[in-house]
Protein backbone atom coordinates (compact mmCIF):
# COMPACT_ATOMS: atom_id res chain seq x y z
CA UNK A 1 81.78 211.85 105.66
CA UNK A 2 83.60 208.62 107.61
CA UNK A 3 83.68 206.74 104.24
CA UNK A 4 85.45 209.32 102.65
CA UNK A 5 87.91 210.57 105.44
CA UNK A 6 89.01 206.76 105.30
CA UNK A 7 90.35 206.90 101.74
CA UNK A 8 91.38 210.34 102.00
CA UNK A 9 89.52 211.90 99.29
CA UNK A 10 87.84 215.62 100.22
CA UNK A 11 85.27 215.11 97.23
CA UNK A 12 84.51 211.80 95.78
CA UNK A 13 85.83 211.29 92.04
CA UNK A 14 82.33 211.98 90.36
CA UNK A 15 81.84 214.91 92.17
CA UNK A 16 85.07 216.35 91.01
CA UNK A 17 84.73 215.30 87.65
CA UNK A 18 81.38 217.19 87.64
CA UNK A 19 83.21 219.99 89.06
CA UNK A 20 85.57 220.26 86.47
CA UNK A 21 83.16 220.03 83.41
CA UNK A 22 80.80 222.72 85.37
CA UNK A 23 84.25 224.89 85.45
CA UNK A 24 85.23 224.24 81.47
CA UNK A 25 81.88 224.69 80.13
CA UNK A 26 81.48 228.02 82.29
CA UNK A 27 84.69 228.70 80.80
CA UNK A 28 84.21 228.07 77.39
CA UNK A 29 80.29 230.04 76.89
CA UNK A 30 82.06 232.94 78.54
CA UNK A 31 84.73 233.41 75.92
CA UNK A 32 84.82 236.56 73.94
CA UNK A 33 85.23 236.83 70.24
CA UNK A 34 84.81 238.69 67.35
CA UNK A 35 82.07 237.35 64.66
CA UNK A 36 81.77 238.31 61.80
CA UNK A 37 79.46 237.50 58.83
CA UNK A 38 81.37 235.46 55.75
CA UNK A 39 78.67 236.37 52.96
CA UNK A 40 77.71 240.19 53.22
CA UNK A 41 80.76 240.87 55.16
CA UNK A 42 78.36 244.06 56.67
CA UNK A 43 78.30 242.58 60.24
CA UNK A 44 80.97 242.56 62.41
CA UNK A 45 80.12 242.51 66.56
CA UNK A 46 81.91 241.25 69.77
CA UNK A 47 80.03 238.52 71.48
CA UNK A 48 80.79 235.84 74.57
CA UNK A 49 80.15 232.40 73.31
CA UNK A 50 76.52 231.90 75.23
CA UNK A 51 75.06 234.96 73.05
CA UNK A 52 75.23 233.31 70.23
CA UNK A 53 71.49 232.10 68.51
CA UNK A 54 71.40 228.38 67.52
CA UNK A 55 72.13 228.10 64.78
CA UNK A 56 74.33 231.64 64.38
CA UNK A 57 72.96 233.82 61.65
CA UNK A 58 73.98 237.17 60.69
CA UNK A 59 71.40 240.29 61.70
CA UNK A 60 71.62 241.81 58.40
CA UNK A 61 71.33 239.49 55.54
CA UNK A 62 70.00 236.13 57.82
CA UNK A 63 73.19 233.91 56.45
CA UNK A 64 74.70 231.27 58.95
CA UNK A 65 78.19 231.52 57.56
CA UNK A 66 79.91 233.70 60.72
CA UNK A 67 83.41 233.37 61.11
CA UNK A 68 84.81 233.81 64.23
CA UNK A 69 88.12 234.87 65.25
CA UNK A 70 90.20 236.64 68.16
CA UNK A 71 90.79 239.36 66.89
CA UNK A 72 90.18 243.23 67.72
CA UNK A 73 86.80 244.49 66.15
CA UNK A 74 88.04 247.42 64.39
CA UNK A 75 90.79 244.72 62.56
CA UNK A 76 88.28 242.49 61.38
CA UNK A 77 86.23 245.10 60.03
CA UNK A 78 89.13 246.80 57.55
CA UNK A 79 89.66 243.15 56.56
CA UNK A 80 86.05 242.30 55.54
CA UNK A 81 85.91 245.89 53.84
CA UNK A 82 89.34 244.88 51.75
CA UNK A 83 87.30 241.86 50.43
CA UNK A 84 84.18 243.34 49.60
CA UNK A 85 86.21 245.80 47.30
CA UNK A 86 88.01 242.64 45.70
CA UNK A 87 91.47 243.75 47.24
CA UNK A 88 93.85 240.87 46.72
CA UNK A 89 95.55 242.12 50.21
CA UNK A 90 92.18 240.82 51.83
CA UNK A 91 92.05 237.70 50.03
CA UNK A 92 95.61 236.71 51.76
CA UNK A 93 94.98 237.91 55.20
CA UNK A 94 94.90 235.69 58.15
CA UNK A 95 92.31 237.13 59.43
CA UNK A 96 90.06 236.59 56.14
CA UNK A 97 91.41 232.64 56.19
CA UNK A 98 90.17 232.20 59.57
CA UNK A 99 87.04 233.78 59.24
CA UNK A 100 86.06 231.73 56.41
CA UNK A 101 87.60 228.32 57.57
CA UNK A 102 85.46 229.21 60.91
CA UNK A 103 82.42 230.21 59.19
CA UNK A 104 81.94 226.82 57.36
CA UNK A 105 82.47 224.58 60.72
CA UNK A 106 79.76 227.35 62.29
CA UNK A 107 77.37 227.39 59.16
CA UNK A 108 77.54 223.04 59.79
CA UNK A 109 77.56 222.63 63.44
CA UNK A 110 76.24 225.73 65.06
CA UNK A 111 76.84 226.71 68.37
CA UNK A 112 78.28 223.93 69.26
CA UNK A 113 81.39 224.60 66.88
CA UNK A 114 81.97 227.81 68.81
CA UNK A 115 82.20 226.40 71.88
CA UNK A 116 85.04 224.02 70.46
CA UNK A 117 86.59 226.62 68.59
CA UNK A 118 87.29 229.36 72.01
CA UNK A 119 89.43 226.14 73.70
CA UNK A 120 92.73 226.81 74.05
CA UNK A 121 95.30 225.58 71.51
CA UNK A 122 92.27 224.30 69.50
CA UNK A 123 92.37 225.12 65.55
CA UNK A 124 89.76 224.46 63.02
CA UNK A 125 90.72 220.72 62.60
CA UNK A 126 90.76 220.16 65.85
CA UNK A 127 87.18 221.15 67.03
CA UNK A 128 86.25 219.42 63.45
CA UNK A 129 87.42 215.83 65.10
CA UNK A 130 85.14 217.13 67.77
CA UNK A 131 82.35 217.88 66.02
CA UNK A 132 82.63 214.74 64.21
CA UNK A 133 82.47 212.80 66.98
CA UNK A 134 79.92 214.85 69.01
CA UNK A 135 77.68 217.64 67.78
CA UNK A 136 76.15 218.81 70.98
CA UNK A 137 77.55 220.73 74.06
CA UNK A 138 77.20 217.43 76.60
CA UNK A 139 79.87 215.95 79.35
CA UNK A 140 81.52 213.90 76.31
CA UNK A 141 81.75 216.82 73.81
CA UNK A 142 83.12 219.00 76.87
CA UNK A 143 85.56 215.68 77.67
CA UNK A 144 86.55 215.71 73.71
CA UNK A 145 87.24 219.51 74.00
CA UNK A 146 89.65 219.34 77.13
CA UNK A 147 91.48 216.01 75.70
CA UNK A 148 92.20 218.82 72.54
CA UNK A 149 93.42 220.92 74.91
CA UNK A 150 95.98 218.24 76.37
CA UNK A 151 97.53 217.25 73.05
CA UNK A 152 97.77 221.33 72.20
CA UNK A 153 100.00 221.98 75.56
CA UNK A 154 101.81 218.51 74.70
CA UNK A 155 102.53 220.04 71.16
CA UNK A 156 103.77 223.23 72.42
CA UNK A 157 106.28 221.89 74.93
């Protein structure tokens, strides 16, 4: 307690840095969105990030392409509806684009891709860098995911 009253720090550097990667990863496991499943397009459910199975796979027809997106439920499920009756209105949504260009880093990575995906400001592209440089949810990947975060506020402002 001397030693560190003498430099003026309440909690040593390592402790703090442990601090803040306990805080982000709480953070990003308790994010809530809305999964849905890319192939049968039947499945459509509202999970936090930590109730996800590793790897994600859809209850009905056992495919790992789930798309995720933060959306409302009920929106999601008119959109997968328009595509399974081949409306071109579907094919063009957002929502549709998302789910599918979120399904195919989920059907690679996993979990893990879920996790990068719910931090804020981060697209697709951005948790793929991620991914690409760390597959698993460790201090690094959860460094990689808040550095993502920077250049996203840096971009908006």
């Amino acid at each position: 307690w001397e030693e560190r009253s003498l430099n003026f720090e309440p909690v040593s550097p390592k402790r703090m840095k442990r601090l803040i990667l306990g805080s982000v990863r709480a953070r990003l496991l308790s994010e809530e969105r809305t999964f849905g499943c890319a192939d049968c397009k039947d499945w459509v459910e509202i999970k936090e990030v930590h109730e996800l199975s590793q790897p994600p796979t859809c209850p009905n027809c056992g495919s790992e392409k789930i798309g995720m997106v933060e959306k409302e439920k009920r929106s999601v499920r008119r959109t997968l509806d328009k595509i399974k009756e081949n409306s071109k209105k579907g094919e063009r949504s957002k929502i549709w684009k998302e789910i599918k260009k979120t399904s195919d880093l989920i059907s690679n990575y996993g979990k893990p891709a879920a996790v990068a995906l719910v931090g804020k400001g981060v697209t697709p592209s951005g948790a793929e860098g991620i991914l690409e440089k760390e597959t698993e949810i460790t201090d690094k990947f959860l460094d990689l995911i808040i550095d993502e975060e920077k250049k996203s506020l840096m971009r908006k402002y």
